[in-house]
Protein backbone atom coordinates (compact mmCIF):
# COMPACT_ATOMS: atom_id res chain seq x y z
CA UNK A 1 0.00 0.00 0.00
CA UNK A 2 1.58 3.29 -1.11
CA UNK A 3 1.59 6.40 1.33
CA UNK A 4 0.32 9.38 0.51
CA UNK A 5 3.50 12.18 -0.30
CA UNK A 6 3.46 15.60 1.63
CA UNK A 7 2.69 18.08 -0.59
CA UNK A 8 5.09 21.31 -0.20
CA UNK A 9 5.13 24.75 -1.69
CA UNK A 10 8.84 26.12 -0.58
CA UNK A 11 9.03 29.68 0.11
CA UNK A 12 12.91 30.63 -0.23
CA UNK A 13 15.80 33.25 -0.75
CA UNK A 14 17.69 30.95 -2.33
CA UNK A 15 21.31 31.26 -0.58
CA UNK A 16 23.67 28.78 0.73
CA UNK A 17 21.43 26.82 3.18
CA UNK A 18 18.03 27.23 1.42
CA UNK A 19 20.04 25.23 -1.15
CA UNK A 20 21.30 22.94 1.31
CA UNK A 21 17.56 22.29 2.47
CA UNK A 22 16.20 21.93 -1.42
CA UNK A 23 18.43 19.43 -1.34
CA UNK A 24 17.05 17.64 1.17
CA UNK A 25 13.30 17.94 -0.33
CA UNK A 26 14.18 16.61 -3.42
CA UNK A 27 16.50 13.89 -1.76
CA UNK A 28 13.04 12.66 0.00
CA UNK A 29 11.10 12.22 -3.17
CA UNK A 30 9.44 8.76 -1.72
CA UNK A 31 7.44 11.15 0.83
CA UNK A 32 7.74 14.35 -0.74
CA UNK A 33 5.93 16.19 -3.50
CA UNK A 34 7.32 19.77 -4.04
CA UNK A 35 4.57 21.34 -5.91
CA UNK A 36 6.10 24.80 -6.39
CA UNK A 37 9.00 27.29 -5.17
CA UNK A 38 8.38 30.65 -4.81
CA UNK A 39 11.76 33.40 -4.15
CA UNK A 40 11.50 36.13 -2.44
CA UNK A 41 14.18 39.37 -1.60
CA UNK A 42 16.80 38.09 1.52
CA UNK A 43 20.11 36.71 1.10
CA UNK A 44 20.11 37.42 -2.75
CA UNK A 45 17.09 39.20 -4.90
CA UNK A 46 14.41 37.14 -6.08
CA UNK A 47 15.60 36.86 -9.56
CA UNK A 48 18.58 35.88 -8.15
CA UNK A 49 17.06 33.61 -5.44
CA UNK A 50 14.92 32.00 -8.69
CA UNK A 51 17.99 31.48 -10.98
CA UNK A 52 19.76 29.94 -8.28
CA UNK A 53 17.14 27.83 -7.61
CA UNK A 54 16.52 26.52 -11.43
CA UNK A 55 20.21 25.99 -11.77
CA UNK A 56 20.26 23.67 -8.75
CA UNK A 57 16.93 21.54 -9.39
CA UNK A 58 19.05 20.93 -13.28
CA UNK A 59 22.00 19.92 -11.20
CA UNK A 60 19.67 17.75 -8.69
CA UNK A 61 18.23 16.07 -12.00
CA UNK A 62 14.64 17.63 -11.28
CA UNK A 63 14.53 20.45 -13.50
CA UNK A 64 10.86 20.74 -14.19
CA UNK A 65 9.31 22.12 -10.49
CA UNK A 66 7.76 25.10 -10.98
CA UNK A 67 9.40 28.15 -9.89
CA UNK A 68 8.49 31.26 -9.60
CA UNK A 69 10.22 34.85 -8.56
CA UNK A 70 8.34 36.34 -5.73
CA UNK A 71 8.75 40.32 -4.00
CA UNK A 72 11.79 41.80 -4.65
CA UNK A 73 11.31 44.65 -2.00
CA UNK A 74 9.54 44.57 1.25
CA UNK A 75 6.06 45.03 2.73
CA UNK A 76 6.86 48.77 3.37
CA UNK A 77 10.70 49.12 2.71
CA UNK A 78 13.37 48.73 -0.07
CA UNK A 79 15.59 45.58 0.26
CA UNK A 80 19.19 46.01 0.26
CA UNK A 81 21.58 42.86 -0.14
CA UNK A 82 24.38 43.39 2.90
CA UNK A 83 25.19 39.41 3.46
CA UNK A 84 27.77 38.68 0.10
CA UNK A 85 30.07 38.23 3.40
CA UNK A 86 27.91 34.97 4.22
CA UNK A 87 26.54 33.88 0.83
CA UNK A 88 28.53 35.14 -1.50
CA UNK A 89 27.57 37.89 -4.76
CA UNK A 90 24.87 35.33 -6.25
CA UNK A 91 24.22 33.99 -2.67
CA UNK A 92 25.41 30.37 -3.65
CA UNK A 93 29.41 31.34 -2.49
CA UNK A 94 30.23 32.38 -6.00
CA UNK A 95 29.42 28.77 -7.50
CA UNK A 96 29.38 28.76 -10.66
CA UNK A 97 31.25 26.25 -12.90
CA UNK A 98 28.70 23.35 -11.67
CA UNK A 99 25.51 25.50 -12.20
CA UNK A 100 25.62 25.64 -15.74
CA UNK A 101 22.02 27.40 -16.77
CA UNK A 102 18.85 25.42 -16.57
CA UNK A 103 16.85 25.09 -19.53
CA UNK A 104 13.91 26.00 -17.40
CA UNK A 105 12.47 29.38 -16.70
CA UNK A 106 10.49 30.88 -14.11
CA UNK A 107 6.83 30.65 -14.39
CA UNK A 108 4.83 34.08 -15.25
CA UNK A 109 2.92 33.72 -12.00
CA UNK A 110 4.46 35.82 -9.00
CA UNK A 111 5.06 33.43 -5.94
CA UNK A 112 2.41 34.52 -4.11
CA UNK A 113 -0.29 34.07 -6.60
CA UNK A 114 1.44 30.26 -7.19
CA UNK A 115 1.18 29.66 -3.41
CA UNK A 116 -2.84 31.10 -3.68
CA UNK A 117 -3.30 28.46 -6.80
CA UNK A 118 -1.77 25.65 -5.44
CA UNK A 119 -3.50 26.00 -1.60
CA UNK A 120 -6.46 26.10 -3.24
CA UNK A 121 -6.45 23.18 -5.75
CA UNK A 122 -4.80 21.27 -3.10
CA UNK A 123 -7.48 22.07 0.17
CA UNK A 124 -6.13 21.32 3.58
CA UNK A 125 -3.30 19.30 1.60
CA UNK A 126 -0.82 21.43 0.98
CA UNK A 127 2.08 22.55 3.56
CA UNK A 128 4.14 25.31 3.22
CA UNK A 129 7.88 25.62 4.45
CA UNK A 130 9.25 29.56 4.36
CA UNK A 131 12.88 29.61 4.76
CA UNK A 132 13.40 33.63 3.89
CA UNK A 133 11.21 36.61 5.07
CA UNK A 134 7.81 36.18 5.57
CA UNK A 135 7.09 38.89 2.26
CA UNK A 136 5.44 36.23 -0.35
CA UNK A 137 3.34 34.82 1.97
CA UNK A 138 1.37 38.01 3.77
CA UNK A 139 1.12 38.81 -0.50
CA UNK A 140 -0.34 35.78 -0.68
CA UNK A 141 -2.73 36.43 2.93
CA UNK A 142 -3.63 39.78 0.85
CA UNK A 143 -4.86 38.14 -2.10
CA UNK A 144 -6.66 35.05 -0.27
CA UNK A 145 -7.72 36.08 3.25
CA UNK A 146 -9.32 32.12 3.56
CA UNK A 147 -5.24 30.98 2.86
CA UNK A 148 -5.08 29.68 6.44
CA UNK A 149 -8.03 26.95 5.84
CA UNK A 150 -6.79 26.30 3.08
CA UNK A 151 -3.11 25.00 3.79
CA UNK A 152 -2.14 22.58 6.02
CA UNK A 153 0.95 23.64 8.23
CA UNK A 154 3.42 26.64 7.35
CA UNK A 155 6.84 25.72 9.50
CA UNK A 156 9.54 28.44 8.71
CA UNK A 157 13.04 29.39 9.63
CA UNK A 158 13.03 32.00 11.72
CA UNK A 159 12.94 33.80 15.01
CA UNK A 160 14.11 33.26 18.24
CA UNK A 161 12.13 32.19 21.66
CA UNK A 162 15.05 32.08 24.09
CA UNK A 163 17.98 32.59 21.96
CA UNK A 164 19.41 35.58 21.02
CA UNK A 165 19.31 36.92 17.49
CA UNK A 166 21.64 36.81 14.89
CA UNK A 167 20.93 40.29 12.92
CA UNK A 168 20.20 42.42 16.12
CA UNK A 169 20.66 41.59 19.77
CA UNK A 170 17.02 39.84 20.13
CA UNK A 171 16.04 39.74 16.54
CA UNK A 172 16.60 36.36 14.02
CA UNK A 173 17.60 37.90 10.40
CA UNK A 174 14.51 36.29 7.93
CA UNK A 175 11.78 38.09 10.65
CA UNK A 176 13.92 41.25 10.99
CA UNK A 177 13.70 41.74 6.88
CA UNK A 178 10.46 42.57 7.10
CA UNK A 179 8.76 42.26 10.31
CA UNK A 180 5.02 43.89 9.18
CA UNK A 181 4.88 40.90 6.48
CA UNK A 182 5.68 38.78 9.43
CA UNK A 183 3.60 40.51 12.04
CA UNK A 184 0.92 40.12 9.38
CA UNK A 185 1.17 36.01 9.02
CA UNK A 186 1.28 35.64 12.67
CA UNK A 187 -1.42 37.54 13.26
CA UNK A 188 -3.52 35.63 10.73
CA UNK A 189 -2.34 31.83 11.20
CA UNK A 190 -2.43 30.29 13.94
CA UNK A 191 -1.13 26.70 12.49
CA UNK A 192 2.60 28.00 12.35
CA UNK A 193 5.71 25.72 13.50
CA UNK A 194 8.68 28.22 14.22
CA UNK A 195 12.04 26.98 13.82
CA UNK A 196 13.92 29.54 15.33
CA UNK A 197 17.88 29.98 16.15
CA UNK A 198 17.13 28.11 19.42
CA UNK A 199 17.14 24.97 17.53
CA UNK A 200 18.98 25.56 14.32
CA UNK A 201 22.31 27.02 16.12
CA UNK A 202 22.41 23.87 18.10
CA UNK A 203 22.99 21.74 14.93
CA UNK A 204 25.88 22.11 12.60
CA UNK A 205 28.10 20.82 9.89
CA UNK A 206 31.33 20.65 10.61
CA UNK A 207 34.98 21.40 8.41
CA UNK A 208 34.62 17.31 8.28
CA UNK A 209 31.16 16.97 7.18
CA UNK A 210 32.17 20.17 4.27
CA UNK A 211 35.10 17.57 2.98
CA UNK A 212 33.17 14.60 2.82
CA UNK A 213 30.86 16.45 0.21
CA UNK A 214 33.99 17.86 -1.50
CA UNK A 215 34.66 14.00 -2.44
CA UNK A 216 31.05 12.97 -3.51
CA UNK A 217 30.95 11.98 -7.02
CA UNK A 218 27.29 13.48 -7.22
CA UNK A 219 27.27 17.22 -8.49
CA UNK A 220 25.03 18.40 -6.31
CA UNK A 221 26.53 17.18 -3.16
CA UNK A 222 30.02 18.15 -4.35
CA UNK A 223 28.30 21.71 -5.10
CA UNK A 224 27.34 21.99 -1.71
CA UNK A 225 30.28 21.10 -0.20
CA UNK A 226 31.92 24.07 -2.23
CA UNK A 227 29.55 26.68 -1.48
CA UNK A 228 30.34 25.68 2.38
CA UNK A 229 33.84 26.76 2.09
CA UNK A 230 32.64 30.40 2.14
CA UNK A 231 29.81 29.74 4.94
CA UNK A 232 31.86 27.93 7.05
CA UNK A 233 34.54 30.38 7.16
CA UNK A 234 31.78 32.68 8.26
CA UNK A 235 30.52 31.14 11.45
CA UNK A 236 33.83 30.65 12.93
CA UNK A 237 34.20 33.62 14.72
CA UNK A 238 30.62 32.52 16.10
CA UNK A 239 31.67 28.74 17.07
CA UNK A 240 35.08 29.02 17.57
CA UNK A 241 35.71 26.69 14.79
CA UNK A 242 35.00 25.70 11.20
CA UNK A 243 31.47 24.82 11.62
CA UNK A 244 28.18 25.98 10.33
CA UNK A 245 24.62 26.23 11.55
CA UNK A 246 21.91 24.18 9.58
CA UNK A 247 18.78 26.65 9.70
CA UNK A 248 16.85 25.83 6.79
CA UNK A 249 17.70 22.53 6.33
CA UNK A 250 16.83 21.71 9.92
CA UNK A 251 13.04 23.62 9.18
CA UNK A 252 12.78 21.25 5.68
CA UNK A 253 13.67 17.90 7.99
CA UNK A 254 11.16 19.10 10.57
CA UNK A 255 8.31 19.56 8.15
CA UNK A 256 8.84 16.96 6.51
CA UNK A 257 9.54 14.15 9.33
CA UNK A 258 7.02 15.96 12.41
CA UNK A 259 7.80 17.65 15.74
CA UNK A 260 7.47 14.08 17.87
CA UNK A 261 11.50 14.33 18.36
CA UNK A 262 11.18 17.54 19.53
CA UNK A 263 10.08 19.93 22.68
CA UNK A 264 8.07 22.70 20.96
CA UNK A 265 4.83 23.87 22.73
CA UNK A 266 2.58 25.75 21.49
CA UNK A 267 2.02 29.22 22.58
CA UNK A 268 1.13 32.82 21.24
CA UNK A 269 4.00 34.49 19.08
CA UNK A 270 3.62 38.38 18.42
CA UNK A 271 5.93 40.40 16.32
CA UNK A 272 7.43 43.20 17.30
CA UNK A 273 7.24 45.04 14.20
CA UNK A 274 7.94 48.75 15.87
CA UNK A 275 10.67 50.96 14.95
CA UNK A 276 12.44 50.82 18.36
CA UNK A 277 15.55 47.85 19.87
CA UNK A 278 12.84 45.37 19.67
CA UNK A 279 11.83 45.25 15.84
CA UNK A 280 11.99 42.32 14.50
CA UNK A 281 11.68 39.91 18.11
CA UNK A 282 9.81 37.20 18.33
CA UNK A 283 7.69 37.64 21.47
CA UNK A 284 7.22 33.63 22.34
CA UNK A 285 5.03 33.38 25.58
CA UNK A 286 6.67 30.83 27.60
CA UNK A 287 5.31 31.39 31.09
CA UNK A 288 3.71 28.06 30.99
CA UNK A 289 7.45 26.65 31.55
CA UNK A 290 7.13 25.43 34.46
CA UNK A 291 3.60 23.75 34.29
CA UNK A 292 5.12 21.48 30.80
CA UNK A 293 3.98 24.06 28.41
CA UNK A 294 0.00 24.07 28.54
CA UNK A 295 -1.36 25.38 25.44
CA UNK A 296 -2.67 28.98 26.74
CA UNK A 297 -5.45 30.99 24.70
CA UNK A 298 -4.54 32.54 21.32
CA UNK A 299 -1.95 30.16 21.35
CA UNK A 300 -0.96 30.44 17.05
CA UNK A 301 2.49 28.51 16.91
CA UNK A 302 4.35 25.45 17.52
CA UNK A 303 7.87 27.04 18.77
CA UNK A 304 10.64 24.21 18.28
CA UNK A 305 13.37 24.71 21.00
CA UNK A 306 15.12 21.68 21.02
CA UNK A 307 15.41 17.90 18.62
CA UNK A 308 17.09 14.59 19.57
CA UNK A 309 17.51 13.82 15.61
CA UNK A 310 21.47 13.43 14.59
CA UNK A 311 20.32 16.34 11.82
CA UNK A 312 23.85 16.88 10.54
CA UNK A 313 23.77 12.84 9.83
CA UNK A 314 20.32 13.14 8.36
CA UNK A 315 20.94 15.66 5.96
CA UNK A 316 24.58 14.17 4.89
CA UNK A 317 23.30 11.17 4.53
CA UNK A 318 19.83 12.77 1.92
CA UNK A 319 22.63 15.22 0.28
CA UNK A 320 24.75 12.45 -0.70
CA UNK A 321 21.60 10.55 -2.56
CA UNK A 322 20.45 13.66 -4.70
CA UNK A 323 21.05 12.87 -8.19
């Protein structure tokens, strides 16, 4: 008896682990259907983001998902690229002799109206998994208001419950891009699983982990393994050591695979989307600590602090298969 695949639309700003966590969807193609991919402005523009994205499903030997470039500015502000330190100009670390041009395109539909189309010929069936600002999908709330009956569960990359930020002292960088398109999908779903730095800083790849891609005979794998050498040499003055964080692969293994590995409770998440210290936090409400986590009233969000899955294992392991 065959089991029914999850059916994803992938929300992305297609930079070095957004690729790292396609890889992983397409790697899982025995439980996963990846209906569409919609860019959006972050680590790279959304052209970019949608190039990048083509050129790596050709390499991954699954050229034909539909793609499609998303908002290239933000809800109510201009987006500037500042992280070519972390991803590189074209926000896969400067790869290019592997990516050699798909002979795809991007589809004429913007992102948001292919997430609208697809959540509503696929009713209560289709998941999303955002692993960039929140922009495409409060475009998408704006032109469907019924989107959050209509999709199963959104789990994204981003935030941070207990955890300090990474692009301001309490905020995580996807939510501080563009915290009103945030504060806006909050405020209208409440079947959300956050995967915020709490989790995702706790799991890495290591200088070990980079090499054994370096030697994979598979393209993609090998491709990953060199965009690494740039993102690695980020994150050691955050580790200590050559070492990476796995955030958007570690949201793609969660959606895909469930939260029953994990702690994450569900409580009520507000954005702080003002202009003072705070924009961009996460406001988790985690008073019911000490009673195990009760679900409270208004609660909107599954907030993932913590997994027992080996994810730098997982996702070598899926990497290495792709192709």
């Amino acid at each position: 008896m065959s089991i029914e695949k999850k059916r994803f639309y992938f929300d992305c700003d297609t930079g070095i682990d957004d690729a790292m966590a396609l890889g992983y969807l397409l790697a899982e193609k025995e439980s996963v259907e990846i209906l569409g991919i919609g860019t959006v402005c972050g680590n790279i523009s959304a052209q970019q983001g949608a190039k990048n994205t083509l050129d790596l499903l050709r390499l991954a030997g699954q050229p034909s998902v539909p793609v499609a470039i998303g908002e290239n500015s933000y809800l109510y502000h201009d987006y500037v690229c500042d992280v070519q330190h972390i991803h590189g100009e074209n926000g896969i670390g400067d790869l290019a002799l592997a990516l050699a041009p798909s002979a795809f395109h991007a589809i004429t539909e913007s992102a948001a109206e292919l997430l609208v189309r697809l959540a509503r010929e696929n009713p209560g069936k289709l998941d999303i998994i955002a692993t960039g600002p929140l922009t495409n999908i409060a475009k998408a709330l704006q032109l469907e208001p019924l989107l959050p009956e209509l999709v199963g569960c959104m789990t994204i990359m981003g935030g941070a419950a207990l955890a300090p930020g990474n692009r301001t002292p309490v905020a995580e960088a996807n939510i501080a891009c563009d915290p009103e398109a945030a504060a806006l999908v909050f405020n209208a779903m409440n079947n959300i699983v956050m995967v915020p730095l709490d989790v995702t800083m706790s799991h890495t790849f290591e200088e070990k982990d980079k090499n054994r891609l370096l030697l994979s005979d598979k393209p993609f794998a090998k491709a990953i393994g060199e965009m690494l050498e740039l993102y690695i040499d980020f994150y050691v003055d955050t580790y200590g050591r050559k070492a990476c964080a796995l955030h958007d692969p570690v949201a793609a293994v969660l959606a895909v695979r469930g939260l029953d590995a994990c702690i994450a409770p569900k409580v009520k998440v507000v954005i702080d989307a003002t202009p003072g210290p705070g924009r961009g936090q996460t406001l988790c409400d985690m008073r019911g600590k000490y009673l195990g986590y009760p679900e409270p009233p208004g609660a909107n969000c599954h907030v993932v602090l913590s997994t027992s899955q080996n994810m730098a294992d997982l996702l070598m392991h899926k990497l290495l298969s792709v192709g």
